[in-house]
C-alpha atoms as a PDB file:
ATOM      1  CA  UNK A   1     -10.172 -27.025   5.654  1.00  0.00           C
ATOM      2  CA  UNK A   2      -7.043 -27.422   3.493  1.00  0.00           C
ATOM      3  CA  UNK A   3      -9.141 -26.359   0.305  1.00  0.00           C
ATOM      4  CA  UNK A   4     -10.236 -23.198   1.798  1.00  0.00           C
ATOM      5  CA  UNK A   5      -6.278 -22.221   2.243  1.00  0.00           C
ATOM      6  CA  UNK A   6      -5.776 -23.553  -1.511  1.00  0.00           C
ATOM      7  CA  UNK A   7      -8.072 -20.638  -3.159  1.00  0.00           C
ATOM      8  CA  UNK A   8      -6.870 -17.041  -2.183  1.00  0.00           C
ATOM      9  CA  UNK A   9     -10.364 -15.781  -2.338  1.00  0.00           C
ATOM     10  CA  UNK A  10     -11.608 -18.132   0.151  1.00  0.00           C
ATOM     11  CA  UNK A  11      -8.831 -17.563   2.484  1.00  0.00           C
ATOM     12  CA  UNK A  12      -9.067 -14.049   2.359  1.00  0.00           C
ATOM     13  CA  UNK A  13     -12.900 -14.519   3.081  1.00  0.00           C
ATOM     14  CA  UNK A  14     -12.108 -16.883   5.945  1.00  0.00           C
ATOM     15  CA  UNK A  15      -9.597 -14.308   7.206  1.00  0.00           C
ATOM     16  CA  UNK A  16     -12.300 -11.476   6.883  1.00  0.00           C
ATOM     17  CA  UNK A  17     -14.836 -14.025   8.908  1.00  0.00           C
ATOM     18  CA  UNK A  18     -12.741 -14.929  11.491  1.00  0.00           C
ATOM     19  CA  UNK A  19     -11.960 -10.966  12.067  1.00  0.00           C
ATOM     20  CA  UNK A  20     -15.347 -10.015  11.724  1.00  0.00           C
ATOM     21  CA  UNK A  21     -16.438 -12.733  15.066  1.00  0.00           C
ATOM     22  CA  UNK A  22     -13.727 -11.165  17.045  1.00  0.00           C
ATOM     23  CA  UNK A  23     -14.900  -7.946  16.689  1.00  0.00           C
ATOM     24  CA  UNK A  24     -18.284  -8.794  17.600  1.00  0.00           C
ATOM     25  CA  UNK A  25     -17.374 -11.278  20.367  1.00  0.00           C
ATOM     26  CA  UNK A  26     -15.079  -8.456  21.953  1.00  0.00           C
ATOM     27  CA  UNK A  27     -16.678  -5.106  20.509  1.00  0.00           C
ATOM     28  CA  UNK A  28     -20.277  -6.344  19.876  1.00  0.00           C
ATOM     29  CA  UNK A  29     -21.829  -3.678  22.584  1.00  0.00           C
ATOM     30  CA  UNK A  30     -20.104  -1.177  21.417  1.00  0.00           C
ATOM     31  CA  UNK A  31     -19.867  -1.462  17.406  1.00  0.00           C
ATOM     32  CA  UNK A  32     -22.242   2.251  18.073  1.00  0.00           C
ATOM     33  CA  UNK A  33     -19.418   4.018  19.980  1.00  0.00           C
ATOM     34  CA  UNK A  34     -17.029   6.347  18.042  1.00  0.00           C
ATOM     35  CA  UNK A  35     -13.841   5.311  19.770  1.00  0.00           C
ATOM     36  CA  UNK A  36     -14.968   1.789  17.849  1.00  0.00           C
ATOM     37  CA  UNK A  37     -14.871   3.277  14.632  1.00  0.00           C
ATOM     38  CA  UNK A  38     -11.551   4.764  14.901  1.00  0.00           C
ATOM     39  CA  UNK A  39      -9.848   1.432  15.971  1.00  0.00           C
ATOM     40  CA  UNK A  40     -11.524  -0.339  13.381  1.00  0.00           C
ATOM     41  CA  UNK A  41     -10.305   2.202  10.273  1.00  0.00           C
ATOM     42  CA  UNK A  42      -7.302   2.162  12.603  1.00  0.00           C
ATOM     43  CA  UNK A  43      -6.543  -1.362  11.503  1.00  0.00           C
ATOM     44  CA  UNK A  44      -8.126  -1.483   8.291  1.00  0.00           C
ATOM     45  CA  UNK A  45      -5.327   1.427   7.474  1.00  0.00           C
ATOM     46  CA  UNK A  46      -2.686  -0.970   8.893  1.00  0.00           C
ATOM     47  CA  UNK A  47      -3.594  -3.866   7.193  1.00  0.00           C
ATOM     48  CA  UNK A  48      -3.568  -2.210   3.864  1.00  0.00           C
ATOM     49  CA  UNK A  49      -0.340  -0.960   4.664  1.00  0.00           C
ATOM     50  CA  UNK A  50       0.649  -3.733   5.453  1.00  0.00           C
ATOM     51  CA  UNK A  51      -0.175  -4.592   2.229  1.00  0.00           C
ATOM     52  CA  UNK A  52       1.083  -2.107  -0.096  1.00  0.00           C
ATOM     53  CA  UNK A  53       4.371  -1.517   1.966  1.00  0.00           C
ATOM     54  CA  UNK A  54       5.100  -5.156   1.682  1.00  0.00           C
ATOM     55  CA  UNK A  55       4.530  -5.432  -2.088  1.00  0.00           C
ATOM     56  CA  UNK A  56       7.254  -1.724  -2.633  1.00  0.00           C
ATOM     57  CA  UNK A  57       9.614  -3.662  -0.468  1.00  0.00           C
ATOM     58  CA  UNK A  58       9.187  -7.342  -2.812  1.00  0.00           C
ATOM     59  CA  UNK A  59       9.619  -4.773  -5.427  1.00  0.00           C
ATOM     60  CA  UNK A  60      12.898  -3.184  -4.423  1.00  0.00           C
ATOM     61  CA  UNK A  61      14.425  -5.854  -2.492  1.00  0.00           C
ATOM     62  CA  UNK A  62      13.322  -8.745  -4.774  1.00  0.00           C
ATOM     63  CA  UNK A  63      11.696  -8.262  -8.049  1.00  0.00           C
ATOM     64  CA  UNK A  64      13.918  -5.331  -9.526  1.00  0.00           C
ATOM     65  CA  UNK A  65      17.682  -6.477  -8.329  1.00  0.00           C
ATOM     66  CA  UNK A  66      16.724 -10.231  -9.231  1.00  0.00           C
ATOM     67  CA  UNK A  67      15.261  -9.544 -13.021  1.00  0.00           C
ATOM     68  CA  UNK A  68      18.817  -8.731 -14.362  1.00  0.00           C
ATOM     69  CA  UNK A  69      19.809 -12.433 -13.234  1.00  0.00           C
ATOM     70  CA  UNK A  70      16.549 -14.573 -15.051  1.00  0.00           C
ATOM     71  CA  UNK A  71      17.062 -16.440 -17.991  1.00  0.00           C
ATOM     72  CA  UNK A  72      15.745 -14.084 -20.901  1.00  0.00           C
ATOM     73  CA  UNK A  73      13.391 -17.169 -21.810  1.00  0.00           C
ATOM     74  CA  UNK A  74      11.917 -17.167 -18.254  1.00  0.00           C
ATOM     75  CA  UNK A  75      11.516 -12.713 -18.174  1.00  0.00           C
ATOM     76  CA  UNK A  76       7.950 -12.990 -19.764  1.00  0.00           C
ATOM     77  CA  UNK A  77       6.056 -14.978 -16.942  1.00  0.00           C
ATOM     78  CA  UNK A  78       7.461 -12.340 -15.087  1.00  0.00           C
ATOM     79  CA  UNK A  79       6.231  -9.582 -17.284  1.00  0.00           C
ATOM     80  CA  UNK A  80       2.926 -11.111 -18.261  1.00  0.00           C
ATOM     81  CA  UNK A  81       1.658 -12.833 -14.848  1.00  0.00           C
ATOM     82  CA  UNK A  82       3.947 -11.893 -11.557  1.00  0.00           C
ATOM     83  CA  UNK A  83       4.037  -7.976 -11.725  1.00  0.00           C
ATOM     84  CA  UNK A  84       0.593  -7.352 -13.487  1.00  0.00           C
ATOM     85  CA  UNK A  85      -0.934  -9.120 -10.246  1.00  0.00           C
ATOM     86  CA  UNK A  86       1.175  -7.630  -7.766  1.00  0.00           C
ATOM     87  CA  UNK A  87       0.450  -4.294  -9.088  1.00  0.00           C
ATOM     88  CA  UNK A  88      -2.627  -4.917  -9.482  1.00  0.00           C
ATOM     89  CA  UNK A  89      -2.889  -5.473  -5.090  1.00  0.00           C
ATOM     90  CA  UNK A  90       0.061  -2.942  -5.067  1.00  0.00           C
ATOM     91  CA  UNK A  91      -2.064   0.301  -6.573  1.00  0.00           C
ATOM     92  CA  UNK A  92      -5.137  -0.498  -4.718  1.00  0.00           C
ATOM     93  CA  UNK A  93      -3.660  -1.336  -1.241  1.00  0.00           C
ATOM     94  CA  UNK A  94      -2.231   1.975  -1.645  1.00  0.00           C
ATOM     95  CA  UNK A  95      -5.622   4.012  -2.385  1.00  0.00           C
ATOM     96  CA  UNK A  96      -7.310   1.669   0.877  1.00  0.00           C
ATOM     97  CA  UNK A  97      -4.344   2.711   3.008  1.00  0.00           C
ATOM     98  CA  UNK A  98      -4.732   6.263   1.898  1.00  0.00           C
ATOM     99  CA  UNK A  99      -8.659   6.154   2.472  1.00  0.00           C
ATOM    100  CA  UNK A 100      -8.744   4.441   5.805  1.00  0.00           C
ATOM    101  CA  UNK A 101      -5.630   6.985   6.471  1.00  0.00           C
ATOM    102  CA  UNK A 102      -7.455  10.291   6.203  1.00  0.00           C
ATOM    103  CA  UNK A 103     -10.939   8.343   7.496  1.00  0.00           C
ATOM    104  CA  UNK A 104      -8.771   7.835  11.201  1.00  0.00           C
ATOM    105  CA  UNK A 105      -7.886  11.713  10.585  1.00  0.00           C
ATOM    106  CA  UNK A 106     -11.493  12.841  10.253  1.00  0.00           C
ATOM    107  CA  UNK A 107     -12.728   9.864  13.336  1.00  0.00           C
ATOM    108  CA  UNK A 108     -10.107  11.194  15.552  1.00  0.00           C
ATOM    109  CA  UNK A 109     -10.889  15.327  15.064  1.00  0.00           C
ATOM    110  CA  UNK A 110      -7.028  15.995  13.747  1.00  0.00           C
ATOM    111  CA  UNK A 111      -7.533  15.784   9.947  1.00  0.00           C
ATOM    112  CA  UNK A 112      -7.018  19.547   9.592  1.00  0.00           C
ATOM    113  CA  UNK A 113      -4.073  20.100  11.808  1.00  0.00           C
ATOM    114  CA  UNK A 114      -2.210  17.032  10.113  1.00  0.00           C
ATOM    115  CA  UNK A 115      -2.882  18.694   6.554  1.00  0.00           C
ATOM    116  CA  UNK A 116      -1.467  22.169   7.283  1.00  0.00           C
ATOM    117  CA  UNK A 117       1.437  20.237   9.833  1.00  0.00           C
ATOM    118  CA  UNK A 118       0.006  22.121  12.515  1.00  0.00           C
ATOM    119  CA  UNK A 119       1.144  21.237  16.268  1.00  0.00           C
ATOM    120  CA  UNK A 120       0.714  18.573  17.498  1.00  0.00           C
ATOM    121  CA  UNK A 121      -0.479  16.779  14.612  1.00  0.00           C
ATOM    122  CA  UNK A 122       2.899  17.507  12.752  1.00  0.00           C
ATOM    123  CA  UNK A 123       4.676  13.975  13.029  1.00  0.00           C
ATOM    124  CA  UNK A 124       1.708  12.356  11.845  1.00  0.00           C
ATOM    125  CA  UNK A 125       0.950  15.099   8.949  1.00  0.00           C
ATOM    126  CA  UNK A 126       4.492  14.471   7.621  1.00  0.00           C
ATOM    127  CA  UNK A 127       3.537  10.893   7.438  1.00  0.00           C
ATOM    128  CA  UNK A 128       0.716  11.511   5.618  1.00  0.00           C
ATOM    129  CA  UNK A 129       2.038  14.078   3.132  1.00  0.00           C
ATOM    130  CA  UNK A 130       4.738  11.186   2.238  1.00  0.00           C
ATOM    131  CA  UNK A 131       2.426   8.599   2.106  1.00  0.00           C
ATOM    132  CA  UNK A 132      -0.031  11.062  -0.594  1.00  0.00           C
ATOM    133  CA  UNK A 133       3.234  11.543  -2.797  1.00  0.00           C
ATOM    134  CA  UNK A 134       3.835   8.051  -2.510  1.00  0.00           C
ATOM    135  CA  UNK A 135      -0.043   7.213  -3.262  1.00  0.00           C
ATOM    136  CA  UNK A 136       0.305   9.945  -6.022  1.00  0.00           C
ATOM    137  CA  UNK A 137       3.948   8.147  -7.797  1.00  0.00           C
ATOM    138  CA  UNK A 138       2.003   4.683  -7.463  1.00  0.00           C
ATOM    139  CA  UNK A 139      -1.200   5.652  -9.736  1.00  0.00           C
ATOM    140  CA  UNK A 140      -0.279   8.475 -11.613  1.00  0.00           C
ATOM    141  CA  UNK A 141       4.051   7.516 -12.635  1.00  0.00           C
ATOM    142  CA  UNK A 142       4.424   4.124 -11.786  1.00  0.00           C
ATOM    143  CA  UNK A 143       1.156   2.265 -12.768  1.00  0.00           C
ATOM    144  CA  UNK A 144       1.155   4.337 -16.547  1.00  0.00           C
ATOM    145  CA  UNK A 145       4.738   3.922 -16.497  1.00  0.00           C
ATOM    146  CA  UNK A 146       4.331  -0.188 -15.616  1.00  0.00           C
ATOM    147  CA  UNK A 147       1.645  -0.526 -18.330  1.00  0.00           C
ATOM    148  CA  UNK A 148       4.041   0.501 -21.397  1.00  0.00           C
ATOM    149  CA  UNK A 149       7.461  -1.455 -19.541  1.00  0.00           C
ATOM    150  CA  UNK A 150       5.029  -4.639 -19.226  1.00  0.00           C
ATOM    151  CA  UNK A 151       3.456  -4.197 -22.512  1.00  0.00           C
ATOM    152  CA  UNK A 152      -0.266  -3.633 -21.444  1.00  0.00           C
ATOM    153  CA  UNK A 153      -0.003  -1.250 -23.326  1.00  0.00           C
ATOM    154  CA  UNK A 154       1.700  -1.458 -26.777  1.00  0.00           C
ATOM    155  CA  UNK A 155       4.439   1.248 -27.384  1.00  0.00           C
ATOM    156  CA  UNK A 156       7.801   1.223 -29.131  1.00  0.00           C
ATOM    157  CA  UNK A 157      11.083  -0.410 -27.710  1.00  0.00           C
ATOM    158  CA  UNK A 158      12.553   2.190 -26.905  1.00  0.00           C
ATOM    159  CA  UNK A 159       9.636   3.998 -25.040  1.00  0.00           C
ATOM    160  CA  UNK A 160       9.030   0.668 -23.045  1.00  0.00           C
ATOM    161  CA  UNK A 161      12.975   0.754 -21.819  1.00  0.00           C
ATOM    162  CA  UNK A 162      12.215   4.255 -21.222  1.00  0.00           C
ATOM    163  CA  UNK A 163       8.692   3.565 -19.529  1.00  0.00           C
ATOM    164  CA  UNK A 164      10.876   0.886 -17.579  1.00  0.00           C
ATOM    165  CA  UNK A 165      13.457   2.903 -15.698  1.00  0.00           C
ATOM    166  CA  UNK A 166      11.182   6.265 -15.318  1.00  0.00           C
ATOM    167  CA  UNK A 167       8.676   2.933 -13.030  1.00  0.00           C
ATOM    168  CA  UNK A 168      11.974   1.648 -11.396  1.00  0.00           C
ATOM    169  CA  UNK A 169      13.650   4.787 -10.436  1.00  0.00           C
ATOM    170  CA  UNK A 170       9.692   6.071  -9.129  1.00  0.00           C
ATOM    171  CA  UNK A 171       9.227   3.202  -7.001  1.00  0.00           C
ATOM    172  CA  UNK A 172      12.898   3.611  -5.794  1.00  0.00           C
ATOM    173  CA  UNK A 173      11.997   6.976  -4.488  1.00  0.00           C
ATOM    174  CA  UNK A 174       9.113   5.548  -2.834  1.00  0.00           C
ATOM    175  CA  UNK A 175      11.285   2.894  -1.275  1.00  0.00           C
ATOM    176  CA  UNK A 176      13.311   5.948  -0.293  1.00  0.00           C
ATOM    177  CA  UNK A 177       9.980   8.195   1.335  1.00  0.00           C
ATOM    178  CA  UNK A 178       8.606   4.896   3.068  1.00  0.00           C
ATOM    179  CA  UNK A 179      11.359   5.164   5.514  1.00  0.00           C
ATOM    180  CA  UNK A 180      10.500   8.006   7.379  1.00  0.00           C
ATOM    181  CA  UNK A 181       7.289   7.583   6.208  1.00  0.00           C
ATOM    182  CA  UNK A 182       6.839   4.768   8.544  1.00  0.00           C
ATOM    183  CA  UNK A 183       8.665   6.310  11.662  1.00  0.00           C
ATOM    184  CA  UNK A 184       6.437   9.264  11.306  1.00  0.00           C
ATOM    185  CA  UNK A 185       3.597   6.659  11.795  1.00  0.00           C
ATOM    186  CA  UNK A 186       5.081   4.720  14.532  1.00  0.00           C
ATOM    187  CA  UNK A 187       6.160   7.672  16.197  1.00  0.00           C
ATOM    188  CA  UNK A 188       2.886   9.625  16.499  1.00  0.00           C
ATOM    189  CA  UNK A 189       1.603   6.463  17.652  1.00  0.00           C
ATOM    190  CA  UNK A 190       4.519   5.933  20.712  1.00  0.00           C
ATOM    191  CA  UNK A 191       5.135   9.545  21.642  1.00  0.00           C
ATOM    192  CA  UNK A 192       2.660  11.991  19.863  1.00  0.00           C
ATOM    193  CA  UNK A 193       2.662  14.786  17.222  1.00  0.00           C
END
């Protein structure tokens, strides 16, 4: 049992299996209904969030005020095998959360009046728009900008310090939008709108 929870892979998969029997044992008769669908996308969207939330917040809270303090000699496992994986699950829990986002949109009929912030979809539209301009810094300013600070992709000094702070002060603003972000989401969910 212990090996499973040694391999992230497997305990992923085990996590996925065990998820997969409760939703048959308590949904099974009604995996056909569209109420099912929505509650499943519903938590797929959560758990991705989950997911890329958690990683901006290690990012902000941990990784960026705690590099300034490592050893110079100890900086390049950070550089070459901490934040290449954790950006690596960081950019793509952001496109599932965005996907499974605007999937519960379209399941639950209020896709349309979220976009244009239409009543009484507006809470949750807000949400949305920050999460998409969050979505949109991850790929298209922090992940390029990430590549050249980390040295995936070769550039000059000077353009990697730049490359550096344009990733840190991106992701800061994102740090900044997943505040209300969030209470948009929670309160749609508790009150509505």
């Amino acid at each position: 049992m212990f090996r499973v929870l040694e391999k992230l892979y497997e305990a992923i998969t085990l996590g996925a299996v065990l998820a997969l029997a409760l939703i048959v044992w308590f949904h099974g008769s009604h995996l056909l209904d569209a109420f099912y669908w929505g509650a499943l996308f519903t938590w797929l969207h959560v758990l991705s969030g989950i997911a890329w939330i958690g990683l901006l917040y290690y990012f902000n809270l941990v990784q960026i005020p705690t590099m300034p303090k490592i050893p110079a000699e100890l900086k390049p496992a950070v550089g070459k095998y901490i934040a290449p994986e954790a950006l690596f699950w960081f950019r793509w829990a952001a496109l599932a959360t965005v996907v499974t986002g605007l999937i519960v949109m379209t399941l639950n009929g209020y896709a349309i009046s979220a976009l244009t912030l239409a009543e009484p979809h507006r809470t949750i539209g807000t949400g949305m728009w920050l999460g998409l301009i969050m979505a949109f810094n991850v790929w298209f300013i922090i992940w390029p900008n990430q590549k050249k600070a980390l040295g995936i992709v070769k550039v000059e000094d000077a353009a990697k310090a730049k490359a550096a702070r344009v990733a840190m002060l991106t992701s800061r603003v994102n740090f900044v939008l997943s505040v209300p972000m969030l209470y948009c989401m929670v309160a749609f969910r508790l009150v509505g709108g």
